[in-house]
PDB file of N, CA and C in Angstrom:
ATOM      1  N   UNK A   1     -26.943  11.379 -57.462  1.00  0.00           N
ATOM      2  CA  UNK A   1     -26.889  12.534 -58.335  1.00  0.00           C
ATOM      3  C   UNK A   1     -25.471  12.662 -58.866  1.00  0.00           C
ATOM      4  N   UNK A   2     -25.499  13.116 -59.888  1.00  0.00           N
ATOM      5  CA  UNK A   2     -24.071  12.462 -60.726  1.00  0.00           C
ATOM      6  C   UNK A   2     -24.019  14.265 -60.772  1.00  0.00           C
ATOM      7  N   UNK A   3     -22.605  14.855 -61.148  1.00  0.00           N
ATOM      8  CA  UNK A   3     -22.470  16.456 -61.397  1.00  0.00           C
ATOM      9  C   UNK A   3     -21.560  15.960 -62.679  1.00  0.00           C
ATOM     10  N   UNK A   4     -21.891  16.815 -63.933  1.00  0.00           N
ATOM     11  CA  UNK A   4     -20.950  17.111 -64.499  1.00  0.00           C
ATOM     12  C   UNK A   4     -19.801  18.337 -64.639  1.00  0.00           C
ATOM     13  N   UNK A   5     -18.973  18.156 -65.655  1.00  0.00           N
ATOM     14  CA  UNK A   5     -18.054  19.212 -65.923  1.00  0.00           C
ATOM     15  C   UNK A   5     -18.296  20.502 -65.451  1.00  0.00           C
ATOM     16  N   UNK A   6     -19.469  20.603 -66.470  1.00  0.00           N
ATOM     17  CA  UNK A   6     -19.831  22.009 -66.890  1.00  0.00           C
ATOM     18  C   UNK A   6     -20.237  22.460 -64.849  1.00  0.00           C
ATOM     19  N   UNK A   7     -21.066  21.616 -64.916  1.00  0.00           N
ATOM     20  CA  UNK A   7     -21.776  21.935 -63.234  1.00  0.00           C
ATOM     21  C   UNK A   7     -20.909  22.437 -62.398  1.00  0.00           C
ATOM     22  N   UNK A   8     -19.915  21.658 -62.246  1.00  0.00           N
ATOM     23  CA  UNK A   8     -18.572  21.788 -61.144  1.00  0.00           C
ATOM     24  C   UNK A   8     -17.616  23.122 -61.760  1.00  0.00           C
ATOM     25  N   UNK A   9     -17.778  23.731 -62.926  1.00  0.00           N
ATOM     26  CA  UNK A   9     -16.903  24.818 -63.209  1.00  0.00           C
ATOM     27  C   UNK A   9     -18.412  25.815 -62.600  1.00  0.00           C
ATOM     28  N   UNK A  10     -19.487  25.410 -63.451  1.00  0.00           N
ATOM     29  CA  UNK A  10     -20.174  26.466 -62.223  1.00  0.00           C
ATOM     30  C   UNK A  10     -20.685  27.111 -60.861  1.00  0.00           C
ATOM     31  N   UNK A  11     -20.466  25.525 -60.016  1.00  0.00           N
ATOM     32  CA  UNK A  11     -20.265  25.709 -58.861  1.00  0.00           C
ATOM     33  C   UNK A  11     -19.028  26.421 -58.492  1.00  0.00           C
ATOM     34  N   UNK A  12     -18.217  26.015 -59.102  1.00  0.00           N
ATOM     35  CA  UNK A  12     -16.141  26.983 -58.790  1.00  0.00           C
ATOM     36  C   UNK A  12     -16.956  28.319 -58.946  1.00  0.00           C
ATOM     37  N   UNK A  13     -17.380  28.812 -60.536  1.00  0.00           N
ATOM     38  CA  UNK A  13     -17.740  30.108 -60.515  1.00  0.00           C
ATOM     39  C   UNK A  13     -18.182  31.051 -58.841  1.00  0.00           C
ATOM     40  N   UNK A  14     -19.512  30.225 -58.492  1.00  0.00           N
ATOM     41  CA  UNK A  14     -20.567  30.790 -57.677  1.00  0.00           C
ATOM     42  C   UNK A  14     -19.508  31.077 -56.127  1.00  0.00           C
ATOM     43  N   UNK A  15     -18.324  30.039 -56.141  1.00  0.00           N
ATOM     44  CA  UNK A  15     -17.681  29.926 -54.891  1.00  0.00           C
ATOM     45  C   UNK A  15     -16.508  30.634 -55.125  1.00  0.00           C
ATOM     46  N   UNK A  16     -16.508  31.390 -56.161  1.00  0.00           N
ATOM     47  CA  UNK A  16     -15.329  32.352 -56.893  1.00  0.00           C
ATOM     48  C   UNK A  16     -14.169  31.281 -56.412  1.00  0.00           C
ATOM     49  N   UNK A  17     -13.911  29.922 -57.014  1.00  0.00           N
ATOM     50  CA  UNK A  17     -12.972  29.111 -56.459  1.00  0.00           C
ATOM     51  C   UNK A  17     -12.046  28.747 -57.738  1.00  0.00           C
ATOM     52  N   UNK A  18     -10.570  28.855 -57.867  1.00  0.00           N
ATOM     53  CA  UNK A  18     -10.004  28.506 -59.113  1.00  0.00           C
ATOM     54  C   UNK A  18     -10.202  26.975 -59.023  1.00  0.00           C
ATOM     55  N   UNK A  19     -10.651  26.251 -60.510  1.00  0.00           N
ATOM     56  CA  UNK A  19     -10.239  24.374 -60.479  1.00  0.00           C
ATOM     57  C   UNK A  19      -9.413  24.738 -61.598  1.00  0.00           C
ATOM     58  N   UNK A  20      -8.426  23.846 -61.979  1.00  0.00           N
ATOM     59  CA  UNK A  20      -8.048  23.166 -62.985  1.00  0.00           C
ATOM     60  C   UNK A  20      -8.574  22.523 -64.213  1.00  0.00           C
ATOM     61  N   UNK A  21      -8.534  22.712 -65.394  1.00  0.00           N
ATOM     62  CA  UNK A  21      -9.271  21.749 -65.913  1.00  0.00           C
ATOM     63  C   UNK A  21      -9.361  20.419 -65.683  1.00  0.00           C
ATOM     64  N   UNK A  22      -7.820  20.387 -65.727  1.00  0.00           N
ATOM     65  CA  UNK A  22      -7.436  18.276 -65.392  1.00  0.00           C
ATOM     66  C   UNK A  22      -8.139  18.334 -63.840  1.00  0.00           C
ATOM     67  N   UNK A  23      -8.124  19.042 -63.244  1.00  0.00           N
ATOM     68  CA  UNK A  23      -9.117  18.533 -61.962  1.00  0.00           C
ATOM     69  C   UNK A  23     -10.477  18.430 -62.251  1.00  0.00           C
ATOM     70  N   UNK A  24     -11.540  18.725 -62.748  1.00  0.00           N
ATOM     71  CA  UNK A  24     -12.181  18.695 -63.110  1.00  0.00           C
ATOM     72  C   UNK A  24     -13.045  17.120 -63.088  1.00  0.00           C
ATOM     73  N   UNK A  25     -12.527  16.146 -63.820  1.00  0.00           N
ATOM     74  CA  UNK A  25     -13.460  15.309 -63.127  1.00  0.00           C
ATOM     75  C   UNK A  25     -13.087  14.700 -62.098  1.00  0.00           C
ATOM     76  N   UNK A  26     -12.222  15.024 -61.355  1.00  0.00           N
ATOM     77  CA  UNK A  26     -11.985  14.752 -59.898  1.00  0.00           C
ATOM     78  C   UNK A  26     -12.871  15.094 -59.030  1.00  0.00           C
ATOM     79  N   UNK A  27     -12.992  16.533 -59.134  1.00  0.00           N
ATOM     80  CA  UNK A  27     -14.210  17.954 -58.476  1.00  0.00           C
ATOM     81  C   UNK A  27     -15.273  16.299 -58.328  1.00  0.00           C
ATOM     82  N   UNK A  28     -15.763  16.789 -60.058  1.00  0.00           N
ATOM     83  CA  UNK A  28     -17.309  16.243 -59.738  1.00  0.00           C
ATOM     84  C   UNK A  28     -17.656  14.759 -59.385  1.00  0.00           C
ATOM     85  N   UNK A  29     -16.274  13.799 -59.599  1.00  0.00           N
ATOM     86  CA  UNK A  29     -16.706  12.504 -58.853  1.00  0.00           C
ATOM     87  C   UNK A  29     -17.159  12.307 -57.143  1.00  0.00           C
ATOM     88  N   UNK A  30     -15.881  13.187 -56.569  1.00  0.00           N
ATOM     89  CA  UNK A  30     -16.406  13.601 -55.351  1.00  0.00           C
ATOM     90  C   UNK A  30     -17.187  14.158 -54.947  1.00  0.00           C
ATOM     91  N   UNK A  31     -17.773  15.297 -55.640  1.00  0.00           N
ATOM     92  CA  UNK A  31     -18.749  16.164 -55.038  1.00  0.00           C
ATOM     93  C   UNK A  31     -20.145  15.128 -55.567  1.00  0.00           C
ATOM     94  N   UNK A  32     -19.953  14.140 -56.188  1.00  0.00           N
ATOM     95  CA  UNK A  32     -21.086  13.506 -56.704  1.00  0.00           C
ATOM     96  C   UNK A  32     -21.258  12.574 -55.710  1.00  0.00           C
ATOM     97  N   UNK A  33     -20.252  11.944 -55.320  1.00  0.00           N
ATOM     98  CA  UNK A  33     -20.294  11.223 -54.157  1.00  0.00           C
ATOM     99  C   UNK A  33     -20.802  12.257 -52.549  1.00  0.00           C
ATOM    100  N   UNK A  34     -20.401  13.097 -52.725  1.00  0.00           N
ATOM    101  CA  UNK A  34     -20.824  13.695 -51.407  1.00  0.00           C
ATOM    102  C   UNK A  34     -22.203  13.963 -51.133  1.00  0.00           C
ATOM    103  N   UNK A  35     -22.935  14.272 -52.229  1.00  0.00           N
ATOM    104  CA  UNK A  35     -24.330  14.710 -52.605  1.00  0.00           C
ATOM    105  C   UNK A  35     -25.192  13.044 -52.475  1.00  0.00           C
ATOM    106  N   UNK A  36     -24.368  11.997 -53.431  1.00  0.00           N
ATOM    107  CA  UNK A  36     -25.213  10.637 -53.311  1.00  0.00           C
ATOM    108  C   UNK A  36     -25.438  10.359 -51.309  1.00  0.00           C
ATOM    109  N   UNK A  37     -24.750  10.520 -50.903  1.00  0.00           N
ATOM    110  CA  UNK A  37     -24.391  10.385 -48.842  1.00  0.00           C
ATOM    111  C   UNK A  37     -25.830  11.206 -48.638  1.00  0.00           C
ATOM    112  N   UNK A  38     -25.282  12.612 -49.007  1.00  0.00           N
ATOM    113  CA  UNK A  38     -26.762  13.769 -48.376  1.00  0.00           C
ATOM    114  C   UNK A  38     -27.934  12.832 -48.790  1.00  0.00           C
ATOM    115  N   UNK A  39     -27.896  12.169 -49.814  1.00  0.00           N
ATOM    116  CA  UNK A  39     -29.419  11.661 -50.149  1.00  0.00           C
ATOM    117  C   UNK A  39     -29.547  10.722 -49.444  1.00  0.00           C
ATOM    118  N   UNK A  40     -28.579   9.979 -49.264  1.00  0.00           N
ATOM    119  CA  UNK A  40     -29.007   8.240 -48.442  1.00  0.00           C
ATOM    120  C   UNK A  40     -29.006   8.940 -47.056  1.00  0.00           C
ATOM    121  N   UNK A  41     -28.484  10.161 -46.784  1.00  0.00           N
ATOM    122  CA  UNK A  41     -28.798  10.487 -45.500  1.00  0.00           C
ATOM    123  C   UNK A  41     -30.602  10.980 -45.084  1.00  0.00           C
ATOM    124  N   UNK A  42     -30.610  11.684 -46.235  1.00  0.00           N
ATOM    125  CA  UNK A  42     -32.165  12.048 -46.272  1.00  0.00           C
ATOM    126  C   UNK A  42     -33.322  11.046 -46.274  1.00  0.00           C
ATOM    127  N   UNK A  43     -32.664  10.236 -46.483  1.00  0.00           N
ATOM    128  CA  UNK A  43     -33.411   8.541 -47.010  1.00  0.00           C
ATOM    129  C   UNK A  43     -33.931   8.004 -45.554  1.00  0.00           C
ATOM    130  N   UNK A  44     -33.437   8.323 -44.739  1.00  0.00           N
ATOM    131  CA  UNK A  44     -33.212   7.683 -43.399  1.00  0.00           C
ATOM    132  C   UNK A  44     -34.826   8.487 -42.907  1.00  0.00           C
ATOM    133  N   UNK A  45     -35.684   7.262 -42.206  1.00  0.00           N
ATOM    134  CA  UNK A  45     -36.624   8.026 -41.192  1.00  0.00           C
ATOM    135  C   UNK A  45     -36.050   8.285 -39.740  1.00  0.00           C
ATOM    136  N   UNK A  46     -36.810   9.652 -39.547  1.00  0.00           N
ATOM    137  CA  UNK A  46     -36.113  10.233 -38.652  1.00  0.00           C
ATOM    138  C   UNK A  46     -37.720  10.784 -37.497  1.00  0.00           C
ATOM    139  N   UNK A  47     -38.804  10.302 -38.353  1.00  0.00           N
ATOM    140  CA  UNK A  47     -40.063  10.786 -37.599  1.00  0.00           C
ATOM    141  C   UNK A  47     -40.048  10.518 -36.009  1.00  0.00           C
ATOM    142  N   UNK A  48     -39.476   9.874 -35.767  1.00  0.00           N
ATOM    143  CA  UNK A  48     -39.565   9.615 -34.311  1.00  0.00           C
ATOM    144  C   UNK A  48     -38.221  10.252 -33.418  1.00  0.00           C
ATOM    145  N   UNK A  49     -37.514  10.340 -34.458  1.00  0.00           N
ATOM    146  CA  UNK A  49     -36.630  11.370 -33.345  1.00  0.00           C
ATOM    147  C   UNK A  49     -36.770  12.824 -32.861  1.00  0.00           C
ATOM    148  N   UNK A  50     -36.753  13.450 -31.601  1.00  0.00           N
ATOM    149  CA  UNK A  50     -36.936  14.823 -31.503  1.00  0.00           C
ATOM    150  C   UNK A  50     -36.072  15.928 -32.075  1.00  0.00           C
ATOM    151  N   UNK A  51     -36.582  16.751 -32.505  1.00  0.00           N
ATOM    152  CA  UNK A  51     -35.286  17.604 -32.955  1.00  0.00           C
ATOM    153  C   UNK A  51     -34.786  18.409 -31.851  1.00  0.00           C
ATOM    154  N   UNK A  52     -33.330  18.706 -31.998  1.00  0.00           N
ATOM    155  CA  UNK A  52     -32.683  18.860 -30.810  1.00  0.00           C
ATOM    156  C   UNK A  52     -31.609  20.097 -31.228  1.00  0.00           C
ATOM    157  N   UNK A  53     -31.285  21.205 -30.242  1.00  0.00           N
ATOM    158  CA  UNK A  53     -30.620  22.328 -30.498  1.00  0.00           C
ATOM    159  C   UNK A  53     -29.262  22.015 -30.543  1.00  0.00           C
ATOM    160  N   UNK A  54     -28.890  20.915 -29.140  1.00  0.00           N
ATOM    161  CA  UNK A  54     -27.580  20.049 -29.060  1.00  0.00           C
ATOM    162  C   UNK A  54     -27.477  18.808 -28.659  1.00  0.00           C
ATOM    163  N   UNK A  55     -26.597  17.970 -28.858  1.00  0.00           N
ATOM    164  CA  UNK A  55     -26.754  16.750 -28.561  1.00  0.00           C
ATOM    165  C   UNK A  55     -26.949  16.116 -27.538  1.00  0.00           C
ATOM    166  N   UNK A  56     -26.342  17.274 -26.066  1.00  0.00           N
ATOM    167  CA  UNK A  56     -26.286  17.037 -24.897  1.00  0.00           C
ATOM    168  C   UNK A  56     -27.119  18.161 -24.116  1.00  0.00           C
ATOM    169  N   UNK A  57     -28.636  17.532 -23.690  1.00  0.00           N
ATOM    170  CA  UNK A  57     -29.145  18.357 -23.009  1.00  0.00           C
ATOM    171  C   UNK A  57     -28.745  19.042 -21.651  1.00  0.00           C
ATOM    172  N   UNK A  58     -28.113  20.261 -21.475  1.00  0.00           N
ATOM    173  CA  UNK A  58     -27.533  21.081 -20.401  1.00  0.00           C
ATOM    174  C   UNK A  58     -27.235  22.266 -20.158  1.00  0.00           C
ATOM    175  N   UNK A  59     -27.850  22.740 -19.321  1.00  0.00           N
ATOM    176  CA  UNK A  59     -27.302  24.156 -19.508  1.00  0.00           C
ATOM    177  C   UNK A  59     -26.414  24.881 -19.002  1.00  0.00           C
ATOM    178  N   UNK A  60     -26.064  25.887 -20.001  1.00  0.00           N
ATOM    179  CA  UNK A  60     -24.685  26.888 -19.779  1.00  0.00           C
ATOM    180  C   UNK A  60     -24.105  27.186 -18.016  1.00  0.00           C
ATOM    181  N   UNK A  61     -23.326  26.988 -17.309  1.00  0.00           N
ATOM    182  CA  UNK A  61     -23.064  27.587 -16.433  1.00  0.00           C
ATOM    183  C   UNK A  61     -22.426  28.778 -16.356  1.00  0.00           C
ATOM    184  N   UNK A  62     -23.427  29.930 -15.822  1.00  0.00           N
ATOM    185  CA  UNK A  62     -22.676  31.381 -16.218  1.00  0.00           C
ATOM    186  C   UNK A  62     -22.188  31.834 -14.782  1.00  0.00           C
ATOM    187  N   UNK A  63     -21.103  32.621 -15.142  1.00  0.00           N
ATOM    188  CA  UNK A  63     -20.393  33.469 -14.073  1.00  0.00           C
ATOM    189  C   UNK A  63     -20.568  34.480 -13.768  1.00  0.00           C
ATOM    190  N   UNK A  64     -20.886  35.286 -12.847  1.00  0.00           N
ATOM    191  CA  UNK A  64     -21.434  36.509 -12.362  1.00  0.00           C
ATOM    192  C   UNK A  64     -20.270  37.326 -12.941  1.00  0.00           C
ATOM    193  N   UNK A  65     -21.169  38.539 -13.699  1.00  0.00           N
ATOM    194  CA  UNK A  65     -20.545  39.151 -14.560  1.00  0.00           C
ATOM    195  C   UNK A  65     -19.976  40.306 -13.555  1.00  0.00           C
ATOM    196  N   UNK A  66     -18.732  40.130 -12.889  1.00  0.00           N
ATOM    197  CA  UNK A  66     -17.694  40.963 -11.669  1.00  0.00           C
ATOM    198  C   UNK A  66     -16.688  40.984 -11.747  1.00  0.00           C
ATOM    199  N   UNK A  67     -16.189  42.245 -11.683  1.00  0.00           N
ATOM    200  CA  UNK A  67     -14.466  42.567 -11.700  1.00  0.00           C
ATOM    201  C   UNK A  67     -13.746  41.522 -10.311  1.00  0.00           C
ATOM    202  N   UNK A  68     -13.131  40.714 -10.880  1.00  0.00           N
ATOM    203  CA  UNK A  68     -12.151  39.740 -10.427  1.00  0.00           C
ATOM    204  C   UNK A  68     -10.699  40.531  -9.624  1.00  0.00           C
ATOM    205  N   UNK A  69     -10.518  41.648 -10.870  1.00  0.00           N
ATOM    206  CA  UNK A  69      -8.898  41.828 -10.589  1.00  0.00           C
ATOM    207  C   UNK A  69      -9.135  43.273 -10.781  1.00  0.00           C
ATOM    208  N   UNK A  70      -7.858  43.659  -9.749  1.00  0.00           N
ATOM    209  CA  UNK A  70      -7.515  45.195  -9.916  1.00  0.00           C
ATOM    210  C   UNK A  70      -6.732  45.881 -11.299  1.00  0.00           C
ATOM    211  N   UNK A  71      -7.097  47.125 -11.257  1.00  0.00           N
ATOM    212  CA  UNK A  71      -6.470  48.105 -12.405  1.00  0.00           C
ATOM    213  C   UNK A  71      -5.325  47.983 -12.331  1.00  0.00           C
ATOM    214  N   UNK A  72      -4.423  47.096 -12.946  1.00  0.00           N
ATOM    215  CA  UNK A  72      -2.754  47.283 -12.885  1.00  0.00           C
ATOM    216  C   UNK A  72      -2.157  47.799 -14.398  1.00  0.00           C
ATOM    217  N   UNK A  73      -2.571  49.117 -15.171  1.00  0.00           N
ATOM    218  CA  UNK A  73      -2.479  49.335 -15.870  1.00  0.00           C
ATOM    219  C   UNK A  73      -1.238  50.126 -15.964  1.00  0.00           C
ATOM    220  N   UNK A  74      -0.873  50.707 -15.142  1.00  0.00           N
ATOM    221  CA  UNK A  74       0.007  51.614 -14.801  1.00  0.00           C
ATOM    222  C   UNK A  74       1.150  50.626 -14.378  1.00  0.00           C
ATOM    223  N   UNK A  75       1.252  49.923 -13.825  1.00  0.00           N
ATOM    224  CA  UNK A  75       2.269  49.044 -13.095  1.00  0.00           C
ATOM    225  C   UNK A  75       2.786  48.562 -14.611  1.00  0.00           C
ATOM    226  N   UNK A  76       1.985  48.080 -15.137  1.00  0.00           N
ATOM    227  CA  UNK A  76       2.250  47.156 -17.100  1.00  0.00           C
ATOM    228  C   UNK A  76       3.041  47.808 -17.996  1.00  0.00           C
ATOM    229  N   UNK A  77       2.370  49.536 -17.818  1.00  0.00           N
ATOM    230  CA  UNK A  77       2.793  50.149 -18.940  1.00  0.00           C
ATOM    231  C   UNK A  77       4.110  50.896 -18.112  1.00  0.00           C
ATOM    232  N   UNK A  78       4.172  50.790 -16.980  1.00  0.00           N
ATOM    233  CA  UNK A  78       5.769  51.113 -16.599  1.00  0.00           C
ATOM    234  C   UNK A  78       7.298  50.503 -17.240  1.00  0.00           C
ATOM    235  N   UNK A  79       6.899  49.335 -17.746  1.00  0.00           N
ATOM    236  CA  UNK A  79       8.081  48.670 -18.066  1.00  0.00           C
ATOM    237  C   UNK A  79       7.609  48.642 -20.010  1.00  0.00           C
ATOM    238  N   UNK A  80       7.069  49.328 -20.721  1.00  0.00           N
ATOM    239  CA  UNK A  80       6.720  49.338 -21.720  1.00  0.00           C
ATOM    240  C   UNK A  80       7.442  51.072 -22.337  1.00  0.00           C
ATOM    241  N   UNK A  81       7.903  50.562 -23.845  1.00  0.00           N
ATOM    242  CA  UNK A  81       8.808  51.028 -24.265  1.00  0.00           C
ATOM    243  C   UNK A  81       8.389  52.844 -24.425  1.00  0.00           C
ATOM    244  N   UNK A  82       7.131  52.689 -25.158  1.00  0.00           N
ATOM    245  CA  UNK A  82       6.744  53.962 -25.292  1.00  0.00           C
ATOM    246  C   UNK A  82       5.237  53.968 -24.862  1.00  0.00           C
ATOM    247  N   UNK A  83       4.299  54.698 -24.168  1.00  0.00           N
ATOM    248  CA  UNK A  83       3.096  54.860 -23.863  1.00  0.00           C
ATOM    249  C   UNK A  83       2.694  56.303 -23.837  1.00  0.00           C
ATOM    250  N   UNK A  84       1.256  56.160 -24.206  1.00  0.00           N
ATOM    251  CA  UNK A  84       0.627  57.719 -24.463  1.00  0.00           C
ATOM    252  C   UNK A  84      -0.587  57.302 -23.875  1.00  0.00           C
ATOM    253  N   UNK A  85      -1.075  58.560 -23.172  1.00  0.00           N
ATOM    254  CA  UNK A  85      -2.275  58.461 -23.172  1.00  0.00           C
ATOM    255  C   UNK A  85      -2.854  56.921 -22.580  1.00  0.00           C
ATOM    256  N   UNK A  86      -2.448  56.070 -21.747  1.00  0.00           N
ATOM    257  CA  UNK A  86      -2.621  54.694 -21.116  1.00  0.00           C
ATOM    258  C   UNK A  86      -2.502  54.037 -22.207  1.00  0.00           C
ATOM    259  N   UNK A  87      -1.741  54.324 -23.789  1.00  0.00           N
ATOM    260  CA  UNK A  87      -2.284  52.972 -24.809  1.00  0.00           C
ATOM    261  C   UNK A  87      -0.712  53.180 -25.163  1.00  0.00           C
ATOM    262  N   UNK A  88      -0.452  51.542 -25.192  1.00  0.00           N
ATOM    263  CA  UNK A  88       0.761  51.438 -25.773  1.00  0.00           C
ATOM    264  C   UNK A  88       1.319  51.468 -27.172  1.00  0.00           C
ATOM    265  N   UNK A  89       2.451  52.418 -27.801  1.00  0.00           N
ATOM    266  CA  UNK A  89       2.568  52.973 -29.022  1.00  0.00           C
ATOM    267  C   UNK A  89       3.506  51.771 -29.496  1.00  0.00           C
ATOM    268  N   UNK A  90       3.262  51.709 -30.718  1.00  0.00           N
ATOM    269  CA  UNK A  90       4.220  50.783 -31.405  1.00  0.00           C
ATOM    270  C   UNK A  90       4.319  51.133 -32.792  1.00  0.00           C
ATOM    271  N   UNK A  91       5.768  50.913 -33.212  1.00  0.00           N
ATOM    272  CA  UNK A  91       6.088  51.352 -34.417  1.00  0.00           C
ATOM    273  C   UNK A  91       5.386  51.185 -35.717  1.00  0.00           C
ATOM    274  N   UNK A  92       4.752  51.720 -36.666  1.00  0.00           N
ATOM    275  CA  UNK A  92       4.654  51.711 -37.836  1.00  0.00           C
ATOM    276  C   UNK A  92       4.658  50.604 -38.666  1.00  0.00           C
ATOM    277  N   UNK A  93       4.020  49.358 -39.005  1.00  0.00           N
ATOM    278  CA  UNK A  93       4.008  48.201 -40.286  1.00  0.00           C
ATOM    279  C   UNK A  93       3.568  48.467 -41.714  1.00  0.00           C
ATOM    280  N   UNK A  94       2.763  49.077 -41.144  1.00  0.00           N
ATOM    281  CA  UNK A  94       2.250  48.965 -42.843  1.00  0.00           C
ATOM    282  C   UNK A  94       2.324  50.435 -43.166  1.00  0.00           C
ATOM    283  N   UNK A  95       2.689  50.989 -44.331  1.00  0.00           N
ATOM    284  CA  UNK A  95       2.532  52.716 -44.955  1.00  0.00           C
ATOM    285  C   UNK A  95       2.203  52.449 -45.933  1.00  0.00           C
TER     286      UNK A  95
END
């Protein structure tokens, strides 16, 4: 599948993406090439393979969802410059 000009400024459009004009047939040689791949990829039989969620069948090992560590919130915000209310205050960036 070949893309022209026009195609590849409307794909930029849809992807609100600035091109260049002089880029332009750059865009669509590549993206023409990328699309010819998707097809020879599609080309490929695949009937006999299973479809699969991941490549490596295994499952998650989960961790018992338990407080590990004590409240040292107070100990933290002791050496912290200004604190209110347990949350640490910090100056002003943006106005």
């Amino acid at each position: 599948m070949s893309l022209s000009n026009k195609e590849v400024e409307n794909i930029a459009h849809l992807a609100r993406l600035g091109v260049d004009a002089q880029d332009l047939d750059s865009y669509a040689s590549n993206l023409s090439r990328i699309l010819e791949f998707v097809e020879a990829l599609g080309a490929v039989d695949t009937s006999d393979v299973e479809p699969l969620a991941h490549p490596i069948d295994m499952a998650q090992r989960l961790r018992p969802d338990a407080v590990t560590e004590s409240d040292q919130r107070e100990l933290f915000q002791r050496v912290a410059p200004s604190v209110e209310g347990g949350l640490y205050l910090v100056p002003r960036v943006i106005e």
